[in-house]
PDB file of N, CA and C in Angstrom:
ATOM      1  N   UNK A   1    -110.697  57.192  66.857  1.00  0.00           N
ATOM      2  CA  UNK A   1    -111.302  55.881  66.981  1.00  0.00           C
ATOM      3  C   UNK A   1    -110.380  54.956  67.774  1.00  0.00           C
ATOM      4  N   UNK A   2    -108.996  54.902  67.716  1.00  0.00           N
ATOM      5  CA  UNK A   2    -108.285  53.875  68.360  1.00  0.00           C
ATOM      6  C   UNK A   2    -108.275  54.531  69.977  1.00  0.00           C
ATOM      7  N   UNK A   3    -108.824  55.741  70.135  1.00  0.00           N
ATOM      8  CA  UNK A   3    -108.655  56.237  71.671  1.00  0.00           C
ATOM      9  C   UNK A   3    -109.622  55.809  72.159  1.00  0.00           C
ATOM     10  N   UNK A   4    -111.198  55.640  71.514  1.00  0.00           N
ATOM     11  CA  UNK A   4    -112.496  54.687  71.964  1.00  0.00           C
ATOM     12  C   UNK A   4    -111.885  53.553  72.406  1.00  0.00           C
ATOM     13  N   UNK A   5    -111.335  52.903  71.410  1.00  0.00           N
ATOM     14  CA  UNK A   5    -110.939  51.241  71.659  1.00  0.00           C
ATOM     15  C   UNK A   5    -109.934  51.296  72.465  1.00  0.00           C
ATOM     16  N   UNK A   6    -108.880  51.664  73.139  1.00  0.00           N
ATOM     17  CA  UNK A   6    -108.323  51.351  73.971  1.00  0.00           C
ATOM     18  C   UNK A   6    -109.074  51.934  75.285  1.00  0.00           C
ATOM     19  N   UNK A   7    -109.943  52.809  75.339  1.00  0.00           N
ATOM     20  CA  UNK A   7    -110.581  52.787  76.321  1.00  0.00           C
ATOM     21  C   UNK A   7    -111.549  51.847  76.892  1.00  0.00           C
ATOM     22  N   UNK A   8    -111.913  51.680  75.931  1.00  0.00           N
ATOM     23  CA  UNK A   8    -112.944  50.266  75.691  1.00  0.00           C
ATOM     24  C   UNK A   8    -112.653  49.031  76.624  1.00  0.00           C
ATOM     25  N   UNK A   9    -110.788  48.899  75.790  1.00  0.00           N
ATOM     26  CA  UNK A   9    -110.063  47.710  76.043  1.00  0.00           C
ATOM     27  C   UNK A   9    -110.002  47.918  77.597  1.00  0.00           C
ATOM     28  N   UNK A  10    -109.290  49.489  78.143  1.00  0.00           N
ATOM     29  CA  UNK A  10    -109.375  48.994  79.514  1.00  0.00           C
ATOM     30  C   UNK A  10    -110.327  49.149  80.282  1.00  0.00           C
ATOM     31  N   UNK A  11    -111.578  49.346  79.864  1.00  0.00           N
ATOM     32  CA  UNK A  11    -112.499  48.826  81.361  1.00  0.00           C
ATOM     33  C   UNK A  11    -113.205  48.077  81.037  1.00  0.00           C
ATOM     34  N   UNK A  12    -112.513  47.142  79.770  1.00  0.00           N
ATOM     35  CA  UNK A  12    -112.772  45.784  79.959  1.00  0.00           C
ATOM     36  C   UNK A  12    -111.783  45.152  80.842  1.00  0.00           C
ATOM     37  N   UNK A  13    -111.028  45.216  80.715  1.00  0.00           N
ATOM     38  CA  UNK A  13    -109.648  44.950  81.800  1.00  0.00           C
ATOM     39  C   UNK A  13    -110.078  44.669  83.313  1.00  0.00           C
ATOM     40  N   UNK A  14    -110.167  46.506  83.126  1.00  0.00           N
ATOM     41  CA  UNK A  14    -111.126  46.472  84.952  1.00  0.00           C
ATOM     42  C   UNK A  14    -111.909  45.309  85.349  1.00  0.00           C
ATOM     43  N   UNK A  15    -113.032  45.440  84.572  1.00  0.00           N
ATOM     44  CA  UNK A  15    -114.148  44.711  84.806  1.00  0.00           C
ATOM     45  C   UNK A  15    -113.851  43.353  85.020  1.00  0.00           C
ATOM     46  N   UNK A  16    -112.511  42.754  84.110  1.00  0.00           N
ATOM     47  CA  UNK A  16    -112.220  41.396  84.176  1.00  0.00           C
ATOM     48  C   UNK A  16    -111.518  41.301  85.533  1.00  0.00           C
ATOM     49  N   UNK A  17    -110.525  42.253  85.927  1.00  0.00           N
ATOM     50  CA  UNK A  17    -110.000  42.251  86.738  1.00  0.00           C
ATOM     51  C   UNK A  17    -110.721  41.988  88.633  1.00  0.00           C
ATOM     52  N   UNK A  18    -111.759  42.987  88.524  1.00  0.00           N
ATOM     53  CA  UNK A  18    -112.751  42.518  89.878  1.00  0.00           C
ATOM     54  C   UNK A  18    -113.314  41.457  89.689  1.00  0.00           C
ATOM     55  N   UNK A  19    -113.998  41.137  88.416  1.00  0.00           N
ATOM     56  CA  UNK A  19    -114.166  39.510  88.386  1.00  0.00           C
ATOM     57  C   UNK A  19    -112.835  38.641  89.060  1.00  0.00           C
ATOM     58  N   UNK A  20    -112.248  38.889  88.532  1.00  0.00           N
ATOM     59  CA  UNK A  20    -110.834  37.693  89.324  1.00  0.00           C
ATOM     60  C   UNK A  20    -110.982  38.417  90.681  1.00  0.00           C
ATOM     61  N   UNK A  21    -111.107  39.100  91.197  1.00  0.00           N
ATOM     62  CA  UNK A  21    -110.637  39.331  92.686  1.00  0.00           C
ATOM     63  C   UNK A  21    -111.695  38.728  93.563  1.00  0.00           C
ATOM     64  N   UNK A  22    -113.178  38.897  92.979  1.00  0.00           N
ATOM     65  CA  UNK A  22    -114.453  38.239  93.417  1.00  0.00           C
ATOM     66  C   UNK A  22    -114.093  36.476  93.801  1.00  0.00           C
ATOM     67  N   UNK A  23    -113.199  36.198  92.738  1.00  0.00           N
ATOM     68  CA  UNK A  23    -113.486  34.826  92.364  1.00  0.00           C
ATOM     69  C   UNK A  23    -112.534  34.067  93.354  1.00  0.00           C
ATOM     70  N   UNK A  24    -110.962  35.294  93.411  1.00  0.00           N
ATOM     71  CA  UNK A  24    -110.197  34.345  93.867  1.00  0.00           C
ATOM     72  C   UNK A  24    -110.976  34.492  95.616  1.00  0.00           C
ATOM     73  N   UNK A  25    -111.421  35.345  95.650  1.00  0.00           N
ATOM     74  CA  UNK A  25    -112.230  35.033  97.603  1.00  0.00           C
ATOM     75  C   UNK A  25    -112.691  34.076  97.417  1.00  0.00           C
ATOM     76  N   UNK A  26    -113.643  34.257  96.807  1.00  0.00           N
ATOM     77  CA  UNK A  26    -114.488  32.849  96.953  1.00  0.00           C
ATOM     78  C   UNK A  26    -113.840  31.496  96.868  1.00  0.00           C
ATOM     79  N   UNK A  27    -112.449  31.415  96.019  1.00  0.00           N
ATOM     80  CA  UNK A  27    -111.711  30.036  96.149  1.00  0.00           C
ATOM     81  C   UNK A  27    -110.633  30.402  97.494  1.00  0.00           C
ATOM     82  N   UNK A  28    -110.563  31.217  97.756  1.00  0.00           N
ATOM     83  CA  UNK A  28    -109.665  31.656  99.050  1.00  0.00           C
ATOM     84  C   UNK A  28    -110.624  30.638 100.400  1.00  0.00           C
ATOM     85  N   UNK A  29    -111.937  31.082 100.725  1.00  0.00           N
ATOM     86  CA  UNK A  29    -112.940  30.178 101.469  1.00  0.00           C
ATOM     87  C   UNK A  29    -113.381  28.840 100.713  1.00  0.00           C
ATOM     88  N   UNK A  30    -112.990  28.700  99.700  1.00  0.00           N
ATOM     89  CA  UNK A  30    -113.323  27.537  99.985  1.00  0.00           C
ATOM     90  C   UNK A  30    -112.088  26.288 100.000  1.00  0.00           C
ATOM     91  N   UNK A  31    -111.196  26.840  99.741  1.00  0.00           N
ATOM     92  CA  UNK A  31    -109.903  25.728  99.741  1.00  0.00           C
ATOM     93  C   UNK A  31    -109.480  25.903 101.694  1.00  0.00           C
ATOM     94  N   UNK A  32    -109.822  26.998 101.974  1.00  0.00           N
ATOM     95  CA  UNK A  32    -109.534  26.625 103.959  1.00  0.00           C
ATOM     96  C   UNK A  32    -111.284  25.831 104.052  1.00  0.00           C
ATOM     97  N   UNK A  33    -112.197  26.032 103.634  1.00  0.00           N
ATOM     98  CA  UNK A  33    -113.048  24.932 103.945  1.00  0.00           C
ATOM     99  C   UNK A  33    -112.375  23.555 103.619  1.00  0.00           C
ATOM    100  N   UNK A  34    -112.402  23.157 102.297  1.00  0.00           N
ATOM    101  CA  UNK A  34    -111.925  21.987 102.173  1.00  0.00           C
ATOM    102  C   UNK A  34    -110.483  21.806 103.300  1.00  0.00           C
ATOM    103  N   UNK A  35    -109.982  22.356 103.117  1.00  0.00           N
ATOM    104  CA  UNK A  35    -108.821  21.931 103.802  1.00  0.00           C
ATOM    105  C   UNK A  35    -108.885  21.361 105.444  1.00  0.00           C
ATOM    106  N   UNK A  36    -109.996  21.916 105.669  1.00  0.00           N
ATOM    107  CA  UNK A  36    -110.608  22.066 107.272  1.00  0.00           C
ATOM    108  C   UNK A  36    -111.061  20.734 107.341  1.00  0.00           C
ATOM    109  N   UNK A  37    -112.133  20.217 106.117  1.00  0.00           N
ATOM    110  CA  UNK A  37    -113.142  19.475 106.135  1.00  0.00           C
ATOM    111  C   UNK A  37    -111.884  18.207 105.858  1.00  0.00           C
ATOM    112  N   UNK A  38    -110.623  17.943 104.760  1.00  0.00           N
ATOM    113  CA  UNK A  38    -109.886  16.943 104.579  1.00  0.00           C
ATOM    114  C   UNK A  38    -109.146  16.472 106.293  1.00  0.00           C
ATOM    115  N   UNK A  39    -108.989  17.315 106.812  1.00  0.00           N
ATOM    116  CA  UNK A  39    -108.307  17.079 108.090  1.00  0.00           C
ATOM    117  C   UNK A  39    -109.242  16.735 109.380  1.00  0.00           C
ATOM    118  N   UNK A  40    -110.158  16.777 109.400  1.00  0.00           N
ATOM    119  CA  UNK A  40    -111.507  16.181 109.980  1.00  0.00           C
ATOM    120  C   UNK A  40    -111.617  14.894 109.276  1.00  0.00           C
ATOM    121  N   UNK A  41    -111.550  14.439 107.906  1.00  0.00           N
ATOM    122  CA  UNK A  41    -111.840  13.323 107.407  1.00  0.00           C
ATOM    123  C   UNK A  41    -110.759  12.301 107.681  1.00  0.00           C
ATOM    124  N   UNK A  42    -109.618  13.179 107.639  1.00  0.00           N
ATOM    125  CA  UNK A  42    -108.080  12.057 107.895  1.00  0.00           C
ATOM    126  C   UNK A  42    -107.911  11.269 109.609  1.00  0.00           C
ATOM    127  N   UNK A  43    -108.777  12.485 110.065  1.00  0.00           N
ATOM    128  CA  UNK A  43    -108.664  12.337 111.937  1.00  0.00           C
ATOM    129  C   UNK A  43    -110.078  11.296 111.751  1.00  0.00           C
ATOM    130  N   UNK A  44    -110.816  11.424 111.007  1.00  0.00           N
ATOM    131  CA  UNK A  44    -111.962  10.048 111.881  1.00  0.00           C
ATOM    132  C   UNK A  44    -111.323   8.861 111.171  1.00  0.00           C
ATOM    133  N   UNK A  45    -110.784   8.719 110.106  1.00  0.00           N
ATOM    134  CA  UNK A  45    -110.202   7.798 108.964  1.00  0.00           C
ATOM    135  C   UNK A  45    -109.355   6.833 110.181  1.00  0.00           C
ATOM    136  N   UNK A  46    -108.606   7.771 110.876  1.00  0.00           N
ATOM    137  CA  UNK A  46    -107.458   6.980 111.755  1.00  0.00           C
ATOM    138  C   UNK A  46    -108.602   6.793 113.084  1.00  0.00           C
ATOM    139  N   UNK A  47    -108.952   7.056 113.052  1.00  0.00           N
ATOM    140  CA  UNK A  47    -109.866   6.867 114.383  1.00  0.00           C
ATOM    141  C   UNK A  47    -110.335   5.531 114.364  1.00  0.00           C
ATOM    142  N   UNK A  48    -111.103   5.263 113.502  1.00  0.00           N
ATOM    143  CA  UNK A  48    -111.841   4.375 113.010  1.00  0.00           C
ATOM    144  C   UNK A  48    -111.138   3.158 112.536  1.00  0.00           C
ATOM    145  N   UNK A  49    -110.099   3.498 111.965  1.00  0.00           N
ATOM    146  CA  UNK A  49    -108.891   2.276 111.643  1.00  0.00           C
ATOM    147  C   UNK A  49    -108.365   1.665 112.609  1.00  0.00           C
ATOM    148  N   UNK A  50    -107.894   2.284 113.475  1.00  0.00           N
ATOM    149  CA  UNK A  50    -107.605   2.005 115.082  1.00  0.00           C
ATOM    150  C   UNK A  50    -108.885   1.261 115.527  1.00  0.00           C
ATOM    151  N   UNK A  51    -109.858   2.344 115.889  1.00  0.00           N
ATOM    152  CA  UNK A  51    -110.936   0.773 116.623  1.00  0.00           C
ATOM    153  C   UNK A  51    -111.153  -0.108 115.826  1.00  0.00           C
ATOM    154  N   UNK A  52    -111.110  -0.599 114.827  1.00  0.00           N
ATOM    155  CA  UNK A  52    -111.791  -1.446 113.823  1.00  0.00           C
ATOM    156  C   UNK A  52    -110.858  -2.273 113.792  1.00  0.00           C
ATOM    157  N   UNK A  53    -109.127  -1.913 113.923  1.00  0.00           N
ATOM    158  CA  UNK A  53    -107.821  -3.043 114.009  1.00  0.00           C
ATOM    159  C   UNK A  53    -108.358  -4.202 114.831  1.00  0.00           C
ATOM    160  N   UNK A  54    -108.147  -5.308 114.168  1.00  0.00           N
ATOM    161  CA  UNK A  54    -108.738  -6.291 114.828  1.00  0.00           C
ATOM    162  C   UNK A  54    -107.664  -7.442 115.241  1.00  0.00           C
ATOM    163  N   UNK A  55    -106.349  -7.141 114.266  1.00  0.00           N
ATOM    164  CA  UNK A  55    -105.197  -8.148 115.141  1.00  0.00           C
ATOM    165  C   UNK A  55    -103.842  -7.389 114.806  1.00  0.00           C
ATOM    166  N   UNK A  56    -102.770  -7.823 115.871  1.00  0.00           N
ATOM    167  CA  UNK A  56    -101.578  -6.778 116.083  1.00  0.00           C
ATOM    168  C   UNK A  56    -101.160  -7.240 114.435  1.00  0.00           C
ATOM    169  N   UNK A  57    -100.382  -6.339 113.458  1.00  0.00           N
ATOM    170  CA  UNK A  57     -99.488  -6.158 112.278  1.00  0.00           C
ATOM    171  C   UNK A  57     -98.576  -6.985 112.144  1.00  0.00           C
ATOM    172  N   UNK A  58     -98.005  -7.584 113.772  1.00  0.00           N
ATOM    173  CA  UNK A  58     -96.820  -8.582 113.194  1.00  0.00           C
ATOM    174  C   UNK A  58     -97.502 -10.553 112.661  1.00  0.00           C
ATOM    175  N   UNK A  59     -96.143 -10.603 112.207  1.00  0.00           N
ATOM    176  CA  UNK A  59     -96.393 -11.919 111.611  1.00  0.00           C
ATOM    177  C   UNK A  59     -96.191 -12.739 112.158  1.00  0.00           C
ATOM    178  N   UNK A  60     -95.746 -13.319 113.336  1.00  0.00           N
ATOM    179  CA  UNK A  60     -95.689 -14.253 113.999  1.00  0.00           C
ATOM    180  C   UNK A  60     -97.165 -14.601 114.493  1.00  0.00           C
ATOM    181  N   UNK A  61     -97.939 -13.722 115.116  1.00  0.00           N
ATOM    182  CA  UNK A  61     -99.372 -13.269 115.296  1.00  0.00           C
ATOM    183  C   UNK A  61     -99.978 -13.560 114.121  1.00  0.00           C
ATOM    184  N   UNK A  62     -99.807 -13.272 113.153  1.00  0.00           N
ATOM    185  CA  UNK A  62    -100.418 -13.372 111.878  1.00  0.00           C
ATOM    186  C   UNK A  62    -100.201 -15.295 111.484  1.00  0.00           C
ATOM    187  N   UNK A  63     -99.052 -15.259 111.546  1.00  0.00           N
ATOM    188  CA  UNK A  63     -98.697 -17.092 111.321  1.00  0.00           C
ATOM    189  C   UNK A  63     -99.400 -18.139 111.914  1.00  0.00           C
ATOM    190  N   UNK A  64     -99.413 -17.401 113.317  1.00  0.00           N
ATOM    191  CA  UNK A  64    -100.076 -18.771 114.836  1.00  0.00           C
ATOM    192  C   UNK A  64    -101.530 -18.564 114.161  1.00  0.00           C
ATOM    193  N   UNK A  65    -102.327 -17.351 113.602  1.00  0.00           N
ATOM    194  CA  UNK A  65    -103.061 -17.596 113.785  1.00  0.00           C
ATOM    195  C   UNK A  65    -104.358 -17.975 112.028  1.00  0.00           C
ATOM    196  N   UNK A  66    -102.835 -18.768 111.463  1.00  0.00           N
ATOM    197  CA  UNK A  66    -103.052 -19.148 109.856  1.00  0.00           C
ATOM    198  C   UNK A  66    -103.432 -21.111 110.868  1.00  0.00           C
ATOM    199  N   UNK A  67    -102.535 -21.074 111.817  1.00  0.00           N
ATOM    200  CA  UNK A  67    -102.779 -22.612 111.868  1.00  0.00           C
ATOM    201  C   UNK A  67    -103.728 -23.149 112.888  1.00  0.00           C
ATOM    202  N   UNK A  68    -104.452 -22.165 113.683  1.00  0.00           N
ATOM    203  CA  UNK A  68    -105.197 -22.242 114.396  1.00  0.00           C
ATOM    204  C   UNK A  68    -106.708 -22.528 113.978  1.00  0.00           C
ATOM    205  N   UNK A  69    -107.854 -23.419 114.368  1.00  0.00           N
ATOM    206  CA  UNK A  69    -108.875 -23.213 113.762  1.00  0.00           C
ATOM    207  C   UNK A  69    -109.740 -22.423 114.259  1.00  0.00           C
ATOM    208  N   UNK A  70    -110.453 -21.481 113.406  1.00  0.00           N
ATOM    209  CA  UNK A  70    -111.774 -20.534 113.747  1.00  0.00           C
ATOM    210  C   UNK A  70    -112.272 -20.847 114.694  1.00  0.00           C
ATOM    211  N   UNK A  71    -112.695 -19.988 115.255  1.00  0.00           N
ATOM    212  CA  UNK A  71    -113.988 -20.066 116.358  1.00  0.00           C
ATOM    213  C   UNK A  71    -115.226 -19.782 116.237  1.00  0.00           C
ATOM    214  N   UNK A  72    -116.258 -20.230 116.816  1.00  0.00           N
ATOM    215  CA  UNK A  72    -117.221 -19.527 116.307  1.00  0.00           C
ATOM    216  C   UNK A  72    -117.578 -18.080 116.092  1.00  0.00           C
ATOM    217  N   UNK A  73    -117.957 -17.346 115.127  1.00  0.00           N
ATOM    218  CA  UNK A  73    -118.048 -15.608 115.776  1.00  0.00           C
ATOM    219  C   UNK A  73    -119.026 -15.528 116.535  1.00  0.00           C
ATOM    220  N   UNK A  74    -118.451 -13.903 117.138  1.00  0.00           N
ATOM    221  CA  UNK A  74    -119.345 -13.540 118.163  1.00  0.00           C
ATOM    222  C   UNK A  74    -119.705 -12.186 117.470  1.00  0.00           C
ATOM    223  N   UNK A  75    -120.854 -11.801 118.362  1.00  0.00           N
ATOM    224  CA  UNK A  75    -121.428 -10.549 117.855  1.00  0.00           C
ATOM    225  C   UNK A  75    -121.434  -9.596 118.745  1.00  0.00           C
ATOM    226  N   UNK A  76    -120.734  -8.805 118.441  1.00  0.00           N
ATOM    227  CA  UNK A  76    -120.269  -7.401 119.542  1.00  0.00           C
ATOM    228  C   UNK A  76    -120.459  -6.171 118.681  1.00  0.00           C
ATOM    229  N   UNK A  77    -120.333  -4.935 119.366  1.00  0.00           N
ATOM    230  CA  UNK A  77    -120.705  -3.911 118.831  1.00  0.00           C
ATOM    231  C   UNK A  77    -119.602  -3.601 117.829  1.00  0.00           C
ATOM    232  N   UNK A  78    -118.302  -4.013 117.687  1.00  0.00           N
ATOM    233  CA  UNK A  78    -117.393  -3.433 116.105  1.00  0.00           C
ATOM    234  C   UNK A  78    -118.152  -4.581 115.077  1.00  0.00           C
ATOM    235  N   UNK A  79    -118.612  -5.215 115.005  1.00  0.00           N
ATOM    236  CA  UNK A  79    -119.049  -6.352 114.061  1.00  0.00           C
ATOM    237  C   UNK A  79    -120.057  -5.168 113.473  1.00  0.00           C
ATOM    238  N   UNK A  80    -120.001  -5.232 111.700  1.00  0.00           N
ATOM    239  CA  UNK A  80    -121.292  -4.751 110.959  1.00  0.00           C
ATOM    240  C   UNK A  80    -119.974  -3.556 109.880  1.00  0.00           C
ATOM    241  N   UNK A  81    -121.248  -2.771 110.010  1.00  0.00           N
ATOM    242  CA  UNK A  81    -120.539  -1.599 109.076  1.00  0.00           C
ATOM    243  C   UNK A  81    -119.644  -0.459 109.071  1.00  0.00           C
ATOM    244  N   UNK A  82    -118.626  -1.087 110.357  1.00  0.00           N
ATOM    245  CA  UNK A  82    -117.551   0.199 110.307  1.00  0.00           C
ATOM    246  C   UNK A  82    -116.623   0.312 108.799  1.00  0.00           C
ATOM    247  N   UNK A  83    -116.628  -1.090 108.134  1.00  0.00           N
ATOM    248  CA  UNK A  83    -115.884  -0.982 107.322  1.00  0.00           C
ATOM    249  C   UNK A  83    -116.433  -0.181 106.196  1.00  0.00           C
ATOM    250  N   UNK A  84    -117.426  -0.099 105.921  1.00  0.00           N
ATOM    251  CA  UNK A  84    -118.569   0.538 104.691  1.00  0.00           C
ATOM    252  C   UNK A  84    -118.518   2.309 105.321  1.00  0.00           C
ATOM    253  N   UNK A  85    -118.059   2.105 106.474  1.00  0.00           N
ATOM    254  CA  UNK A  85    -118.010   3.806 106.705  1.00  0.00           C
ATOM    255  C   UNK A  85    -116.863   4.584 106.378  1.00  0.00           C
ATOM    256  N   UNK A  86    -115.646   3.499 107.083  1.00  0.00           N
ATOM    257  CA  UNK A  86    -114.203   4.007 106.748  1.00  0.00           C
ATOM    258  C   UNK A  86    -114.089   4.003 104.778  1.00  0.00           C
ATOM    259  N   UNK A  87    -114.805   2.820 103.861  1.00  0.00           N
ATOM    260  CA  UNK A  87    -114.886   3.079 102.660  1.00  0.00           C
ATOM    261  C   UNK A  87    -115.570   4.238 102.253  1.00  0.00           C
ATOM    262  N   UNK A  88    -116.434   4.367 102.755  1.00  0.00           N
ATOM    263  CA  UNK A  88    -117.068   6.198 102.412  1.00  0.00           C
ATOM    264  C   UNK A  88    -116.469   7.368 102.711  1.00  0.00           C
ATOM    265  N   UNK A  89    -115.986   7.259 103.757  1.00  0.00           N
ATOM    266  CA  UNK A  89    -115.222   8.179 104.173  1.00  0.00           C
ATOM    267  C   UNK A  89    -113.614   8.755 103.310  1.00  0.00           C
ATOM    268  N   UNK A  90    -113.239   7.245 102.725  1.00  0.00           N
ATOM    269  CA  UNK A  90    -111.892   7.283 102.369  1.00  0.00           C
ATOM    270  C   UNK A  90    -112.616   7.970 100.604  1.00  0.00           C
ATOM    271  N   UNK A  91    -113.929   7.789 100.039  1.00  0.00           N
ATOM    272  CA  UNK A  91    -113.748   8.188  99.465  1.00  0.00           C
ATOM    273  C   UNK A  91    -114.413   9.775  99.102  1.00  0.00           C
ATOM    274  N   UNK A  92    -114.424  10.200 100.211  1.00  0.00           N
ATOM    275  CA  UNK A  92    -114.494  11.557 100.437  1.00  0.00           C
ATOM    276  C   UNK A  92    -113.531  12.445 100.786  1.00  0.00           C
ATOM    277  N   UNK A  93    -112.536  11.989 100.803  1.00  0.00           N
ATOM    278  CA  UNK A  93    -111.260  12.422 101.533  1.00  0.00           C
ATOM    279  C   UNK A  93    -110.416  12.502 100.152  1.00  0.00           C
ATOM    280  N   UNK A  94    -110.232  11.411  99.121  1.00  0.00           N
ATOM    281  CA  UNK A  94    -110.424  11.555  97.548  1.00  0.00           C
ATOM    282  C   UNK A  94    -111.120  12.854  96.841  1.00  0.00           C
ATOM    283  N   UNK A  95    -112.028  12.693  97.221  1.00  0.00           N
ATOM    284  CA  UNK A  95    -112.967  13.750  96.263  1.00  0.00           C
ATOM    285  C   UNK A  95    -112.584  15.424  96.783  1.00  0.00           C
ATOM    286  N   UNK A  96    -112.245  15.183  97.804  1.00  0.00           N
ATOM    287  CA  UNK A  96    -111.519  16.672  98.513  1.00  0.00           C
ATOM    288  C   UNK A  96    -110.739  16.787  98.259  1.00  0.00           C
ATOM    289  N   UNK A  97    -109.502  15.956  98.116  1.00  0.00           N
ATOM    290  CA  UNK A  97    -108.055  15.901  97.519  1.00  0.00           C
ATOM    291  C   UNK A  97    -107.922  16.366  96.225  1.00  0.00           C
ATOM    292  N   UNK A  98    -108.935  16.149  95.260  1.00  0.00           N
ATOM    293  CA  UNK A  98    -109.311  16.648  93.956  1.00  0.00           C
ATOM    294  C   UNK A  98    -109.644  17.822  93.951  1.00  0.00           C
ATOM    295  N   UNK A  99    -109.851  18.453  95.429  1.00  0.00           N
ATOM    296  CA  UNK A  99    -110.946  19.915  95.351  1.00  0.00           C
ATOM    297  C   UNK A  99    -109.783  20.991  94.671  1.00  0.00           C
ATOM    298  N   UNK A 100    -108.505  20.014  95.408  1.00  0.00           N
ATOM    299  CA  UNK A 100    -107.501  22.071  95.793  1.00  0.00           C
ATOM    300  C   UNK A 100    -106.457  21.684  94.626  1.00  0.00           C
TER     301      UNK A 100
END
């Protein structure tokens, strides 16, 4: 009887064992997907940050233009929802970061 059960035991083993080998492929493709898909998301992220920069980082620039008064806006093609895209985007780039 204990020669049943250890036989038992190992091709349960087996069986568990191709399960893991099945499984780790399948996370093998999909962590180079994600990984593919995070580095596509980081490259439009900066893309988009760049066109959307709307005044140079330093502070002198930043100061002149605390004492200056507004102008009227104008309406050009960056005006609207780049920012609602780069927020979607950033939080997809999150949710991938969580993948791996």
């Amino acid at each position: 009887q204990l020669q049943s059960e250890l036989a038992e035991t190992l091709r349960s083993q087996g069986k568990a064992d191709e399960l893991r080998k099945e499984e780790y492929k399948v996370y093998v493709q999909a962590k180079t997907d994600i990984e593919q898909g995070l580095t596509g998301i980081r490259m439009a992220l900066k893309l988009l940050r760049d066109y959307y920069a709307d005044q140079p980082s330093g502070s002198a620039s930043a100061a002149a233009s605390l004492l200056q008064q507004p102008e009227d806006p104008e309406l050009h093609a960056k005006s609207g929802g780049g920012m609602g895209v780069i927020a979607m985007l950033e939080v997809i780039e999150s949710d991938f970061g969580k993948s791996l």
